[in-house]
Protein backbone atom coordinates (compact mmCIF):
# COMPACT_ATOMS: atom_id res chain seq x y z
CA UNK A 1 142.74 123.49 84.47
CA UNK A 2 143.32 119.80 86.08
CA UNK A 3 139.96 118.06 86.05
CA UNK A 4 138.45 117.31 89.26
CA UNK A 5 137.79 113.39 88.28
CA UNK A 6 137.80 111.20 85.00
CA UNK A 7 134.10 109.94 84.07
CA UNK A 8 135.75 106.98 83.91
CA UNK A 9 136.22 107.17 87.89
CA UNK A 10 132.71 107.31 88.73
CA UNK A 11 130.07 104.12 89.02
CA UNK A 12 127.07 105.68 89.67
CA UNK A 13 126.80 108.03 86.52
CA UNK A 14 126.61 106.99 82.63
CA UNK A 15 129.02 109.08 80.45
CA UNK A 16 126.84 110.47 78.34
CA UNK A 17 125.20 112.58 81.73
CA UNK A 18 128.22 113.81 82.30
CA UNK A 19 128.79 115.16 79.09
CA UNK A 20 125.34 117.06 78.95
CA UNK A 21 125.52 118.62 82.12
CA UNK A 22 128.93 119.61 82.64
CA UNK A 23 128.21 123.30 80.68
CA UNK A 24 130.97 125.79 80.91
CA UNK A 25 128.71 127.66 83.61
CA UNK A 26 128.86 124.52 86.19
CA UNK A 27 132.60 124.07 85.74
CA UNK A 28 133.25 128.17 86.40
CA UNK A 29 130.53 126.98 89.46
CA UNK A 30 133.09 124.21 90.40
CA UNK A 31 135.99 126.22 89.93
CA UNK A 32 134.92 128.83 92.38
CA UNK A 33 133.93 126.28 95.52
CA UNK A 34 135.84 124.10 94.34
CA UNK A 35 138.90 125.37 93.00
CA UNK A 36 138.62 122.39 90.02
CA UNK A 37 135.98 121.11 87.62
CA UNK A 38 134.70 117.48 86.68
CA UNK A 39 136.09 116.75 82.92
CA UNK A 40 133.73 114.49 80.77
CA UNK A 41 135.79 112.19 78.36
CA UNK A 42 134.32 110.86 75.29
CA UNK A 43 130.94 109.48 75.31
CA UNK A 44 128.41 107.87 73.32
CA UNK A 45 125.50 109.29 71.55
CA UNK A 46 123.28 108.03 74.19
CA UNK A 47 123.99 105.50 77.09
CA UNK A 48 121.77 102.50 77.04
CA UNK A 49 119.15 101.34 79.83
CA UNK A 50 120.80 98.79 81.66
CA UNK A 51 119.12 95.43 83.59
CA UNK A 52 119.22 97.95 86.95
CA UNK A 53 117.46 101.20 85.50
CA UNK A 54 115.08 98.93 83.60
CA UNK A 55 114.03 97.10 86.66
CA UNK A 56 114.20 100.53 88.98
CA UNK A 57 111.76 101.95 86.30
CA UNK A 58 109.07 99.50 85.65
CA UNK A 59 108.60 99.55 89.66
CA UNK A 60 107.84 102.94 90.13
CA UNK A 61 104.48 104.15 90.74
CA UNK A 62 105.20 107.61 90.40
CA UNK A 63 107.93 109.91 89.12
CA UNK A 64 108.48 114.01 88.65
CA UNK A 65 108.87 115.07 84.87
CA UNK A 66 110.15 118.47 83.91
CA UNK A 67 109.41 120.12 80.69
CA UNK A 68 111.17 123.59 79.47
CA UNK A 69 108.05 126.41 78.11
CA UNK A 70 108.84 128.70 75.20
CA UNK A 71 109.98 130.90 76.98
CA UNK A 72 112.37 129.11 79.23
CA UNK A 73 110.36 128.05 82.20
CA UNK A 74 111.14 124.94 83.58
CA UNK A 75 107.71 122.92 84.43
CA UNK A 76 107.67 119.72 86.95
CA UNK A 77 104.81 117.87 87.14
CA UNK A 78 103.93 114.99 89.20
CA UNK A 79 102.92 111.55 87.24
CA UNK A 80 101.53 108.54 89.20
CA UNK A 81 99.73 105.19 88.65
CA UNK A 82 99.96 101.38 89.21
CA UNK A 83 103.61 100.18 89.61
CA UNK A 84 104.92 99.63 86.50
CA UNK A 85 103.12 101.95 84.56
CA UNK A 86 106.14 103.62 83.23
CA UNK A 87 106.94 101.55 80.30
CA UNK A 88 110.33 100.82 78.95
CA UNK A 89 109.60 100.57 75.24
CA UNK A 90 113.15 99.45 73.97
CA UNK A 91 117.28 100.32 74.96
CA UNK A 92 116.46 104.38 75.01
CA UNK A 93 112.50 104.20 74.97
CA UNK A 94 110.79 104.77 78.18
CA UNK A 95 106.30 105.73 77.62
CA UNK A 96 103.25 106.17 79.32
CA UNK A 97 100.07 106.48 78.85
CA UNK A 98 98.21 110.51 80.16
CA UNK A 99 94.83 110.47 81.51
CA UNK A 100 92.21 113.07 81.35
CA UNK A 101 93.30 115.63 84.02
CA UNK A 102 92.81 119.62 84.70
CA UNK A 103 93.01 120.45 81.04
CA UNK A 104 96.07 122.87 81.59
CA UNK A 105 98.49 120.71 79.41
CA UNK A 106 101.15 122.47 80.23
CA UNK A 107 104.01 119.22 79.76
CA UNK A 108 102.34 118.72 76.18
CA UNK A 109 102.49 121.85 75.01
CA UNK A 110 106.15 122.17 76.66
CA UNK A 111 106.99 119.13 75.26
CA UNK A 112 105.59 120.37 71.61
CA UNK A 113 107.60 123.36 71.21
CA UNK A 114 110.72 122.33 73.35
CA UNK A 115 111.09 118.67 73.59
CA UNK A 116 113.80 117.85 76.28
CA UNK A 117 112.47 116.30 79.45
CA UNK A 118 114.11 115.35 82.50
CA UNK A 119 112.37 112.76 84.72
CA UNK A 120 113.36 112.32 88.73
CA UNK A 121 112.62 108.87 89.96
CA UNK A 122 112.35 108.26 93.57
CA UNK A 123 112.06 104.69 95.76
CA UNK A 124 111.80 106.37 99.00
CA UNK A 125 112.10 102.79 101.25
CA UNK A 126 115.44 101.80 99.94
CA UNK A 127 116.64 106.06 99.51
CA UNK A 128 117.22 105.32 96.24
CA UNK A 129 116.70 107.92 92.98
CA UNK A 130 117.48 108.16 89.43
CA UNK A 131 117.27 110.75 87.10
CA UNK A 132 116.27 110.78 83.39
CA UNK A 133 117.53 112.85 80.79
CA UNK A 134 115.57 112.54 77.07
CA UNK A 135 113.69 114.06 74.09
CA UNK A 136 109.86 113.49 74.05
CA UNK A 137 106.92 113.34 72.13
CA UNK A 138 103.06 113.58 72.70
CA UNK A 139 100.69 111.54 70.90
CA UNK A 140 97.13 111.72 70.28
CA UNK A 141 95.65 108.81 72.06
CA UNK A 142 92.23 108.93 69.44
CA UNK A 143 95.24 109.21 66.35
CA UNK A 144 97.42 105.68 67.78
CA UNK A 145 95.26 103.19 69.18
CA UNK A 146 97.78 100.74 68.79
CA UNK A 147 99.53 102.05 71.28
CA UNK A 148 97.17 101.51 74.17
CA UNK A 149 97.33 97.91 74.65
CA UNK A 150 101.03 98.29 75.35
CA UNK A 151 101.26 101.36 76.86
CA UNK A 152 97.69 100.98 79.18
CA UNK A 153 97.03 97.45 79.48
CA UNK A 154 95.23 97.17 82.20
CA UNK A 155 91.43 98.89 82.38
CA UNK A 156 92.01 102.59 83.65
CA UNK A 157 89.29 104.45 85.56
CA UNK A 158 89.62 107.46 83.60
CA UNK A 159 90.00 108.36 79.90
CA UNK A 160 93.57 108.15 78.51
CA UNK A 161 93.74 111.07 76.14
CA UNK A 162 97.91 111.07 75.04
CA UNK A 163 100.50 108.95 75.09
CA UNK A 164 104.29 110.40 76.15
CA UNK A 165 107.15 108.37 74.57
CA UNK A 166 110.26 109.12 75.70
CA UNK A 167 114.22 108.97 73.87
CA UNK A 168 116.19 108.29 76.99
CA UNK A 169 119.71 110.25 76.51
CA UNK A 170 121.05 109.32 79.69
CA UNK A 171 120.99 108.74 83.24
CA UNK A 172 122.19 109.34 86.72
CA UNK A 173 121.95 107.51 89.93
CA UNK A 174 121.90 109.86 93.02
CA UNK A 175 123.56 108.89 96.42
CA UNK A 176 120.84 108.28 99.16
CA UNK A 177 122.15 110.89 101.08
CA UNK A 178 119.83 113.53 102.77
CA UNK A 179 116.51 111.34 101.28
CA UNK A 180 114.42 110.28 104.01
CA UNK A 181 112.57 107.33 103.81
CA UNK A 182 108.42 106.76 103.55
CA UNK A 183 106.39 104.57 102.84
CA UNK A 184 103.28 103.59 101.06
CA UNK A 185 100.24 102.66 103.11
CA UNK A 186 100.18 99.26 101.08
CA UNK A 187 104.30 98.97 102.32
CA UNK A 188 103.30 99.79 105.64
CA UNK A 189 100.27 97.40 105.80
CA UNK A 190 102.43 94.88 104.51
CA UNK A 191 105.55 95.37 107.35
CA UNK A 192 102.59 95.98 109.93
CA UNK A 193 100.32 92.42 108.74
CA UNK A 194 102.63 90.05 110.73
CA UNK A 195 102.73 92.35 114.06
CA UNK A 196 99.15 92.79 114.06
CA UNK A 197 98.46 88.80 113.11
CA UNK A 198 100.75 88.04 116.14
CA UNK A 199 99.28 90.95 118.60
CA UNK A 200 95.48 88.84 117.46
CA UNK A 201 97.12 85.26 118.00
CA UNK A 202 98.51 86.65 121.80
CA UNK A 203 94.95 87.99 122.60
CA UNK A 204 93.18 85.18 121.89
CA UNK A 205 95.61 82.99 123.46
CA UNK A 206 94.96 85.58 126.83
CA UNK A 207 91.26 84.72 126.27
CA UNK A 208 91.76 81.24 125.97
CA UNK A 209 93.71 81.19 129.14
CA UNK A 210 91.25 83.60 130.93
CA UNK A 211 88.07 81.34 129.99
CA UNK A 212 90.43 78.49 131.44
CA UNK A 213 91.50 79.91 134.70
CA UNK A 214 95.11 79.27 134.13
């Protein structure tokens, strides 16, 4: 069949995505509502971070990561911090340090017997998302201590116990379509601060003038 659209057409999406995803099951999918599938062209082994995803990344303060169990279970789990604690390590090599938590580790032990990850990205303000394919590995935090002054720089209130590097595959950058924005209460403190500097400048101007008699 004629393919819906070259790789080559698209802007948003690195090649290599394309090629992963597009299984023979999501192009009988496209065929059906679509009457045509997307054909991926060639593609590298793996499509390097860019300037963009490396700067999108390292602002984050949270992402989703989804991890495949033995027996074929996807897994998401929710992974927060300070902004910029998602490291990127080198061209591929995205890591971050895991804290002490509920003791489940589900992701690790995912991760040990099936490593391939995909991480979901989100700047909610700007409706703005990328997505993260890879292979990953769990280290022993007490087994790499070398690994904590780049990966955890900055003093943590709880234990780090494993560290999660990351092979980044490739990428995809969504369209901001359906995402609706919010905020952080430190973004909305900081669009607030000049409104509620002004609102205390116009009251004490109203007691200035009230003390006055003007």
């Amino acid at each position: 069949m004629n393919g819906m659209r070259s790789l080559g057409e698209s802007d948003t999406m690195a090649e290599k995505f394309m090629q992963m995803v597009l299984t023979p099951a999501v192009q009988r999918a496209q065929d059906k509502y679509f009457g045509r599938h997307h054909v991926a062209g060639d593609a590298p082994v793996m499509d390097a971070l860019t300037s963009d995803e490396v700067g999108f990344i390292t602002a984050r303060d949270s992402f989703y990561m989804a991890t495949v169990s033995e027996t074929g279970w996807p897994y998401i789990q929710h992974r927060g911090g300070p902004a910029g604690f998602l490291k990127v390590l080198g061209p591929n090599l995205i890591g971050f340090a895991d804290f002490k938590g509920n003791r489940q580790l589900l992701s690790t032990g995912n991760v040990d017997a099936t490593d391939r990850v995909a991480l979901f990205l989100m700047d909610y303000p700007s409706r703005t998302r990328l997505k993260l394919l890879g292979h990953a590995r769990v280290l022993d935090a007490r087994e790499h201590p070398e690994l904590m002054e780049q990966l955890a720089p900055e003093p943590v209130p709880v234990k780090v116990e494993r560290f999660f590097l990351i092979q980044v595959v490739s990428y995809d950058w969504n369209c901001s379509q359906h995402i609706t924005p919010r905020f952080t209460a430190a973004q909305v403190e900081e669009i607030v601060e000049p409104l509620t500097r002004r609102i205390a400048e116009l009251e004490g101007e109203i007691r200035r003038r009230e003390k006055s008699g003007v």
